[in-house]
N, C-alpha and C. Protein backbone atom coordinates (compact mmCIF):
# COMPACT_ATOMS: atom_id res chain seq x y z
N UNK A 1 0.82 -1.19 0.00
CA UNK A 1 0.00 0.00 0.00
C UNK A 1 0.86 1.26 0.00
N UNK A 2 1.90 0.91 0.72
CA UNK A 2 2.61 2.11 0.87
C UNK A 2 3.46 2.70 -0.46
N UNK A 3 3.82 1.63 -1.36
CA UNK A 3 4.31 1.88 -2.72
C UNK A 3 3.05 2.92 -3.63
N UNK A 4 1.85 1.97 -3.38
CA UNK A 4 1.06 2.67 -4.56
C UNK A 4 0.68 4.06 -3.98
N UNK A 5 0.95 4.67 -2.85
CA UNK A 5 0.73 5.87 -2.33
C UNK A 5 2.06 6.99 -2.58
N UNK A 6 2.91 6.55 -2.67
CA UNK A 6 4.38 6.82 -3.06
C UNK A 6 4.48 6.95 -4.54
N UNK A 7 3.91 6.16 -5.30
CA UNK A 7 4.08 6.50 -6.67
C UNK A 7 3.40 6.94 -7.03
N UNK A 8 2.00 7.07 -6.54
CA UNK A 8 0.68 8.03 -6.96
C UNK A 8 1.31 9.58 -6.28
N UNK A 9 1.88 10.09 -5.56
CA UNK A 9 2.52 11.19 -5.18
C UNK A 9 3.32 11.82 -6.08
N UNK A 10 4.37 10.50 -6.79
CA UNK A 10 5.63 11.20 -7.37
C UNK A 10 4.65 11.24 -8.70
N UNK A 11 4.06 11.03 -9.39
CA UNK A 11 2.94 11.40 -10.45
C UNK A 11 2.55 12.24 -10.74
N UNK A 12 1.77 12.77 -9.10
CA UNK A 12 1.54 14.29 -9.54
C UNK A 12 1.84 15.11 -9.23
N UNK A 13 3.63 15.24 -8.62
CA UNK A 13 4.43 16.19 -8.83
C UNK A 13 4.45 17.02 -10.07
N UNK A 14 4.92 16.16 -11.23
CA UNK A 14 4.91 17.51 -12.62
C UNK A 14 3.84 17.98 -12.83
N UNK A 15 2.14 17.59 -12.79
CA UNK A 15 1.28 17.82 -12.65
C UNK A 15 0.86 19.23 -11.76
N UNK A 16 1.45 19.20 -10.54
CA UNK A 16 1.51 20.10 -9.97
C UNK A 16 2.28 21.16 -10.59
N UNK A 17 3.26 21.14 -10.93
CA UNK A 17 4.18 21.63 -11.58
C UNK A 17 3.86 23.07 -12.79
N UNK A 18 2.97 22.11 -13.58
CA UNK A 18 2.16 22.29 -14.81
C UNK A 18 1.26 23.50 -14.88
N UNK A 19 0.93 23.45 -13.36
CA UNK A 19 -0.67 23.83 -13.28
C UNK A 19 0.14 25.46 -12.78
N UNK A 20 1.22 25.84 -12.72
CA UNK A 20 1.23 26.92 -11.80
C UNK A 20 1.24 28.08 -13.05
N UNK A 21 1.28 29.28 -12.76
CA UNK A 21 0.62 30.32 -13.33
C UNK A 21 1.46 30.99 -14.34
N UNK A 22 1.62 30.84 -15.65
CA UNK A 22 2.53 31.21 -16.54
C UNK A 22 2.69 32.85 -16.21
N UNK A 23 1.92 33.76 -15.61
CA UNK A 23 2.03 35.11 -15.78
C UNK A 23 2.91 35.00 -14.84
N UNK A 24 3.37 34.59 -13.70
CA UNK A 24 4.24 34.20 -12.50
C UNK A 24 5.49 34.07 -12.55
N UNK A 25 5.65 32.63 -13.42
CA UNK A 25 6.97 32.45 -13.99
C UNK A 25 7.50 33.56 -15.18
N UNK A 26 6.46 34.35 -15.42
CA UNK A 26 7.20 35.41 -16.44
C UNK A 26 7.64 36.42 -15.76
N UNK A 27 6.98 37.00 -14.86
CA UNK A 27 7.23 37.82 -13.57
C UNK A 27 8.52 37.50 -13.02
N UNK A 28 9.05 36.01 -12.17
CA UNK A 28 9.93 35.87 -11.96
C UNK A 28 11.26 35.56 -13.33
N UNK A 29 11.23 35.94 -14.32
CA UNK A 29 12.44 35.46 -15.12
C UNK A 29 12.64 36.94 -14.97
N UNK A 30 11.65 38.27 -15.12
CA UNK A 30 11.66 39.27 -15.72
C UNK A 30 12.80 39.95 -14.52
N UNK A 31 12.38 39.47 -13.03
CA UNK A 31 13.36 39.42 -12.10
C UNK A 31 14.91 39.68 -11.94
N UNK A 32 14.68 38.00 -12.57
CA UNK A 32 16.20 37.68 -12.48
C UNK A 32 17.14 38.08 -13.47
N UNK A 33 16.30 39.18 -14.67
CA UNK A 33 17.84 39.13 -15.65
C UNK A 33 17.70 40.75 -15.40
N UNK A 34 18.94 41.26 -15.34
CA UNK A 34 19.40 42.55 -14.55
C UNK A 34 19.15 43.33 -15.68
N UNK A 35 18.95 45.03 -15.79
CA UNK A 35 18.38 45.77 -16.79
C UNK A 35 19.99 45.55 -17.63
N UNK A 36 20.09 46.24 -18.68
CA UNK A 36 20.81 46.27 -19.83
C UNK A 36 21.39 47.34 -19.90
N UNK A 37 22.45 47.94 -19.48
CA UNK A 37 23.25 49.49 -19.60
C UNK A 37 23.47 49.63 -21.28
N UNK A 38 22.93 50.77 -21.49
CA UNK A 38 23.21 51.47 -22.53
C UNK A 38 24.19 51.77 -23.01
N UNK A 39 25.35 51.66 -24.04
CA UNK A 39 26.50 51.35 -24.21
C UNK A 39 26.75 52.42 -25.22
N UNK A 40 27.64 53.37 -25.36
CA UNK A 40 28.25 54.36 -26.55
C UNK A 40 29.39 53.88 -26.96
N UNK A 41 29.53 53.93 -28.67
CA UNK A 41 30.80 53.56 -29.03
C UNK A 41 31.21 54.78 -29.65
N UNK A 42 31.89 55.65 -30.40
CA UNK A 42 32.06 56.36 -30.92
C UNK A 42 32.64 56.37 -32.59
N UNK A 43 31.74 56.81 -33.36
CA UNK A 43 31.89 56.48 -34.68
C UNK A 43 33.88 56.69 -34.99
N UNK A 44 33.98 55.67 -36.23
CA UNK A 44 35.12 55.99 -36.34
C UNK A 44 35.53 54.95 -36.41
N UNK A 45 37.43 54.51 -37.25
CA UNK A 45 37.91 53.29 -37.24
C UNK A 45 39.00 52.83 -35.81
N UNK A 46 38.94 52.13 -35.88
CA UNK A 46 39.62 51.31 -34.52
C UNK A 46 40.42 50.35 -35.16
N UNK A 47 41.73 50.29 -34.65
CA UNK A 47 42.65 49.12 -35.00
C UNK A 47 43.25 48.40 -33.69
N UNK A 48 43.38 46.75 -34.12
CA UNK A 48 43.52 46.15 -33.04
C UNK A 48 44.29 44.76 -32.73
N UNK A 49 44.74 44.37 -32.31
CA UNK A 49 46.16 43.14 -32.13
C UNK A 49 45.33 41.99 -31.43
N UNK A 50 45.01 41.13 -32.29
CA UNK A 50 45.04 39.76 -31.59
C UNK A 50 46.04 38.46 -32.27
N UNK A 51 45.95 37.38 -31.01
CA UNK A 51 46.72 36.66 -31.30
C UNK A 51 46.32 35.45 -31.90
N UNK A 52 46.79 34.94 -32.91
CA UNK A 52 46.48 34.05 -33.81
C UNK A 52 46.94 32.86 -33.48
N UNK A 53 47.03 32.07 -34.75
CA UNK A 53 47.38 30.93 -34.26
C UNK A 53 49.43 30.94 -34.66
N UNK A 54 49.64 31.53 -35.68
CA UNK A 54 50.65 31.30 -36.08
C UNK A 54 51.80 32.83 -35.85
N UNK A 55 50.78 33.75 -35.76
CA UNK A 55 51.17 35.41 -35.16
C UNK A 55 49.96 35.86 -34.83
N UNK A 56 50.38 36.91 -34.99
CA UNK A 56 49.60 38.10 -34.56
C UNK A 56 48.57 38.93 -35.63
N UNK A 57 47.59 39.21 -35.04
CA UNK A 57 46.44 39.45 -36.92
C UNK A 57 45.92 41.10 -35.98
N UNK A 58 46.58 41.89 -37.24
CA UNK A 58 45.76 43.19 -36.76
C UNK A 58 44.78 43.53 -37.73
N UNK A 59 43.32 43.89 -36.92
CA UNK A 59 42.19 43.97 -37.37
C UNK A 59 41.73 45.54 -37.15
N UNK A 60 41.09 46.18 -38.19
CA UNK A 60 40.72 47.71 -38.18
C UNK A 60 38.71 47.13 -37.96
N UNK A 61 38.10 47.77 -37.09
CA UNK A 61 37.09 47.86 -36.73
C UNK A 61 36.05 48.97 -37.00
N UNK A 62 35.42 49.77 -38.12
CA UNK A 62 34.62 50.44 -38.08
C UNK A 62 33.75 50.67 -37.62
N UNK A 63 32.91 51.48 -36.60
CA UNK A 63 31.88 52.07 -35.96
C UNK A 63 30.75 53.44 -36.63
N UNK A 64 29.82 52.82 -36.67
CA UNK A 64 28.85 53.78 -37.00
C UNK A 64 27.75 53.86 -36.29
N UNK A 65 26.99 54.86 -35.66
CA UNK A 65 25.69 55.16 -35.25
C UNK A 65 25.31 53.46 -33.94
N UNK A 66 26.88 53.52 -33.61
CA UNK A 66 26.72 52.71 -32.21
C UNK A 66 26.85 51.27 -33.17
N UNK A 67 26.75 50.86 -34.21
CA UNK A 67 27.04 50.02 -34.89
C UNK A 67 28.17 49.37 -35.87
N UNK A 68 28.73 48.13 -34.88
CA UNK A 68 29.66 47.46 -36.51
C UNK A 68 29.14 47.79 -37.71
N UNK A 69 30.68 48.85 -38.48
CA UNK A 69 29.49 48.95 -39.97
C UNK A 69 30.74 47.60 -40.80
N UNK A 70 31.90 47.68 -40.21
CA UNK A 70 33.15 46.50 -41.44
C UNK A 70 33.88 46.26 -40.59
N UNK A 71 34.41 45.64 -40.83
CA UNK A 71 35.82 44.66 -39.95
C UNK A 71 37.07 44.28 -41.54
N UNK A 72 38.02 44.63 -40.95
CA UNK A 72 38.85 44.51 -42.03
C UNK A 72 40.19 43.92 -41.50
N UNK A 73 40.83 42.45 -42.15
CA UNK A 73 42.26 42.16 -41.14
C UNK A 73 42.88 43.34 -42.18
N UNK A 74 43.99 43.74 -41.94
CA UNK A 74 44.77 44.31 -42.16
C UNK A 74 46.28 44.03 -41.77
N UNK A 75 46.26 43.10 -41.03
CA UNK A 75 48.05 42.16 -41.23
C UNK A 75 47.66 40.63 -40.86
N UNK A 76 48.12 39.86 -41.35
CA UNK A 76 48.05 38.57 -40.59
C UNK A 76 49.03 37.70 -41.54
N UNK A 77 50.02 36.86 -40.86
CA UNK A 77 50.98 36.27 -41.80
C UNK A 77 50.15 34.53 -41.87
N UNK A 78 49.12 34.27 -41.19
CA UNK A 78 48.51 33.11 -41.30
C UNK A 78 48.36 32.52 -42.45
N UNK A 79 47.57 31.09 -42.37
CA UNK A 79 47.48 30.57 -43.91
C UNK A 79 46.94 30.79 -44.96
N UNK A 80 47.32 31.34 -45.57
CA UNK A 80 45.82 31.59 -46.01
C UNK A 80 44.65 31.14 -46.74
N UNK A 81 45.03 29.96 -46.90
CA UNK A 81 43.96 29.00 -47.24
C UNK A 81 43.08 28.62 -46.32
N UNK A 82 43.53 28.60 -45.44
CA UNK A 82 42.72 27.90 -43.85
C UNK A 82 42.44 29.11 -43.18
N UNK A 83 43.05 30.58 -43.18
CA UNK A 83 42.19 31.70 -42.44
C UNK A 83 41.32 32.93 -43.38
N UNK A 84 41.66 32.74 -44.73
CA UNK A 84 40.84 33.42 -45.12
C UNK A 84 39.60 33.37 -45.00
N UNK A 85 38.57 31.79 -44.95
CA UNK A 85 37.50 31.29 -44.89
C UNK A 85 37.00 31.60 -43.88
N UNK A 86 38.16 31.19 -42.72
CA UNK A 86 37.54 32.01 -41.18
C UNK A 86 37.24 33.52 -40.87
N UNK A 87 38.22 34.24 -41.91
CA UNK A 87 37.81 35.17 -41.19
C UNK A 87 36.78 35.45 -41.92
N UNK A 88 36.70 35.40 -42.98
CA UNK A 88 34.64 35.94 -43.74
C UNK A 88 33.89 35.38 -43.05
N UNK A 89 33.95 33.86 -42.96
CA UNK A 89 33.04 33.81 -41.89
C UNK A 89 32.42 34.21 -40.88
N UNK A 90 33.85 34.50 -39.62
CA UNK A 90 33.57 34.91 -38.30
C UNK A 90 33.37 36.80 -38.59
N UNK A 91 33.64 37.33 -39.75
CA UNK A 91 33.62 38.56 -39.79
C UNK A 91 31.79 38.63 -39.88
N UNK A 92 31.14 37.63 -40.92
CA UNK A 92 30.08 38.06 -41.44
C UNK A 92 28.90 37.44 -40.28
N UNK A 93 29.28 36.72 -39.66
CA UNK A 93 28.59 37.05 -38.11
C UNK A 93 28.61 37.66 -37.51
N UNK A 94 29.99 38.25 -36.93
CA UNK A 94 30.06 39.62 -36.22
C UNK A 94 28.71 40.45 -36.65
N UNK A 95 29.18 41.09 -38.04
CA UNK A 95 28.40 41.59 -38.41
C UNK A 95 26.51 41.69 -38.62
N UNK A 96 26.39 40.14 -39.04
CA UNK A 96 25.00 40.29 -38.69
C UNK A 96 24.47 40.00 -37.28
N UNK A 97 25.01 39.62 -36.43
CA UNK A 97 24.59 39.72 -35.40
C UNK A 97 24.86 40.76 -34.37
N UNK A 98 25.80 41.39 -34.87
CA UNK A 98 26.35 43.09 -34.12
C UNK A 98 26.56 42.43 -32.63
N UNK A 99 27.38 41.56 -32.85
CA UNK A 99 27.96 41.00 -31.33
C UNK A 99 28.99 40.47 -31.40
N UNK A 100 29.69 40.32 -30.53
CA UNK A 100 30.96 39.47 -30.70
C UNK A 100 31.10 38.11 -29.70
């Protein structure tokens, strides 16, 4: 008896679960994620040193209206068979996603 009372319990745990008040749980997420500071960049190009795999790749960064407008390498002694691909790639995400 004591099983089928035990597993009829753990049953309608998610059940319980289920039933609670979606406006609630939106309330609490709205909580927990902290407001968003407003961020200024200042139009204009930016140049910049990172480290690669084989040297060093300097990259010029354009800014417009608070927005990535191009990304350009401008030195890199890498392969270039194997980093040119990467960098269009990882450039043309940057870009559409205006994040890094």
């Amino acid at each position: 008896m004591k099983k089928y009372i035990l597993s009829r319990r753990t049953c309608l745990l998610p059940l319980s679960a289920c039933s609670k008040d979606e406006k609630a749980s939106e309330d609490t997420k709205e909580k927990e994620q902290p407001a968003k500071a407003e961020k200024s960049i200042d139009d204009g190009s930016f140049e910049e040193v990172a480290t690669g795999h084989n040297c060093d790749i300097k990259l010029s960064v354009t800014f417009k209206d608070n927005k990535i407008e191009k990304i350009d390498v401008v030195e890199s002694s890498e392969t270039p068979t194997i980093a040119d691909t990467g960098f269009k790639e990882i450039i043309n995400r940057i870009l559409e996603h205006q994040n890094l």
